[in-house]
Protein backbone atom coordinates (compact mmCIF):
# COMPACT_ATOMS: atom_id res chain seq x y z
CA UNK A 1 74.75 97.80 99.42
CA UNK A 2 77.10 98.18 101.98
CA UNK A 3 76.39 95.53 104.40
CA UNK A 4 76.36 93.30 101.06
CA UNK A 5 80.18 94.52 100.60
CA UNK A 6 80.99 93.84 104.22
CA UNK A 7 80.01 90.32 103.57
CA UNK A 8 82.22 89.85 100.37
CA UNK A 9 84.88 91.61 101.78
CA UNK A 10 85.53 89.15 104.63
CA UNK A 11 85.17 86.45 102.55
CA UNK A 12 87.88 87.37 100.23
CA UNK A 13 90.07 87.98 103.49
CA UNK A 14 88.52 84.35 105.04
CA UNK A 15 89.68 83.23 101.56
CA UNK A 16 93.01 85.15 101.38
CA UNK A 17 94.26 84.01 104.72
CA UNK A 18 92.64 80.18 103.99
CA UNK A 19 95.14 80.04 101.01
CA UNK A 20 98.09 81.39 103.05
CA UNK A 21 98.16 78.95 105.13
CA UNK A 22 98.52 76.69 102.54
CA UNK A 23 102.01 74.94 101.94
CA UNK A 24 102.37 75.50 98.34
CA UNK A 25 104.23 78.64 97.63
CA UNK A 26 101.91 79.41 94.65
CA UNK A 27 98.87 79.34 96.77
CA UNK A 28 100.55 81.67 99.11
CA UNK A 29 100.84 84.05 96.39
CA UNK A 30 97.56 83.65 95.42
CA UNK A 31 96.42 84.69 99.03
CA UNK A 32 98.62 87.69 98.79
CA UNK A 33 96.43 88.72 95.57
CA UNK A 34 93.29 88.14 97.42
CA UNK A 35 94.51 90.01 100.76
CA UNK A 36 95.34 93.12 98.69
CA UNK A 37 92.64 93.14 96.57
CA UNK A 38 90.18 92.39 99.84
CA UNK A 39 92.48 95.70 101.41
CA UNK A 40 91.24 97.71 98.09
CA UNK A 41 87.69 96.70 98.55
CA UNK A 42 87.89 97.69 102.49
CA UNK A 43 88.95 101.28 101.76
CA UNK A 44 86.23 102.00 98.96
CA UNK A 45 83.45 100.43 101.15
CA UNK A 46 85.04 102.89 104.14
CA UNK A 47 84.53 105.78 102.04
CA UNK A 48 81.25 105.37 100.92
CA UNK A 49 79.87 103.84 98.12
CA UNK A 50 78.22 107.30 96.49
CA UNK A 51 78.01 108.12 92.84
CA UNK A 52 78.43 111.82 93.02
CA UNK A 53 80.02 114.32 90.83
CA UNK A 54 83.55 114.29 90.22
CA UNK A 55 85.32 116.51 92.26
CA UNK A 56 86.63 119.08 89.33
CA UNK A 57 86.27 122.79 89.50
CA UNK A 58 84.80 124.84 86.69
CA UNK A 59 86.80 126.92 84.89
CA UNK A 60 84.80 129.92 86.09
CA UNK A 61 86.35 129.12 89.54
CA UNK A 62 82.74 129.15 91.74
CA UNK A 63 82.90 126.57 94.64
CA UNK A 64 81.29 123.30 94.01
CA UNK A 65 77.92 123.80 95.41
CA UNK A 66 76.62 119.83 95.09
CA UNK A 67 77.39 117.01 96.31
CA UNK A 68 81.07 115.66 95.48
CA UNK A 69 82.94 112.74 95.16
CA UNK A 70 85.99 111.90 97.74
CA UNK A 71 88.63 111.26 95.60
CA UNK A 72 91.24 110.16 98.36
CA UNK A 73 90.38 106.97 98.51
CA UNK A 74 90.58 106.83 94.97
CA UNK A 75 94.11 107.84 95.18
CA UNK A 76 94.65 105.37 98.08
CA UNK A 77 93.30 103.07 95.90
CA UNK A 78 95.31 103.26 92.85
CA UNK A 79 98.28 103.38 94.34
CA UNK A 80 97.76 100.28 96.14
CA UNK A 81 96.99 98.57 92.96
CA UNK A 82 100.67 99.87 91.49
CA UNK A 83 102.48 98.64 94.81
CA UNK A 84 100.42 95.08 95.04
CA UNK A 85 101.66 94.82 90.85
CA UNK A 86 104.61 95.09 92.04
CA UNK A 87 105.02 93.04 95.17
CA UNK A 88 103.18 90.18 93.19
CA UNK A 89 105.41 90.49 90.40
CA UNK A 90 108.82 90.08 92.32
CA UNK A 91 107.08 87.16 94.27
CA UNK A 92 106.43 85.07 91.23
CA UNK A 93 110.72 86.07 90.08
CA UNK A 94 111.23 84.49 93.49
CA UNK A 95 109.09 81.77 93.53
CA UNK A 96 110.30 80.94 89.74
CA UNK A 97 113.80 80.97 90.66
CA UNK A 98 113.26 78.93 94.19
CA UNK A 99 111.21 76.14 92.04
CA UNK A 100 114.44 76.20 89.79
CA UNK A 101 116.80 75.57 92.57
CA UNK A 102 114.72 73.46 95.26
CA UNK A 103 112.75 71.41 92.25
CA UNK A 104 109.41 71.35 94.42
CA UNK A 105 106.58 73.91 95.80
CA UNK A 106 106.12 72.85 99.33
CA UNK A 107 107.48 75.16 101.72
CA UNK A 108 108.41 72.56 104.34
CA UNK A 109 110.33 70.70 101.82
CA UNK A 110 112.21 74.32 100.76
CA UNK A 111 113.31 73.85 104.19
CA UNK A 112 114.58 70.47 104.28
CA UNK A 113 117.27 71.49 101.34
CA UNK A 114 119.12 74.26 103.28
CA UNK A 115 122.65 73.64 102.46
């Protein structure tokens, strides 16, 4: 499975930085989505792709004695999701509000209007 997920991962990041390079501003964003997501994918296939136990302890308080889960980068994980929400979300304010000035989506032409 995880050679499989090495494979899709670089193609979302071949992708990502593909639509980057792009001129439209929208496409840029849309490169930003894949990047992140791509990043997210990276850190789960890092840390093993296992389906153990969850990593709670009993009430009884004995030490786990199977096999657990990791669940930091679960954490990592989740939190990268909340700050790539957010970074996507103020880039599509800006881009709205650049569109609304400049009237077009091509970067080079964003340039052309400094005034």
């Amino acid at each position: 499975m995880e050679p499989i997920m090495a494979v899709v991962i670089g193609v979302i990041y071949a992708a990502a930085i593909y639509m980057m390079l792009r001129r439209s501003i929208v496409k840029l964003v849309i490169g930003l989505i894949l990047i992140s997501n791509a990043a997210n994918l990276l850190i789960f296939a890092t840390a093993g792709m296992t389906r153990d136990a969850p990593p709670l302890i009993p009430m009884n308080g004995d030490p786990l004695g199977e096999v657990i889960a990791d669940p930091l980068p679960q954490a990592l994980v989740l939190t990268a999701i909340v700050i790539a929400f957010g970074v996507l979300s103020f880039a599509v304010v800006l881009i709205r509000r650049a569109y609304q000035i400049v009237g077009v989506d091509d970067m080079d032409q964003m340039k052309d209007t400094d005034t």
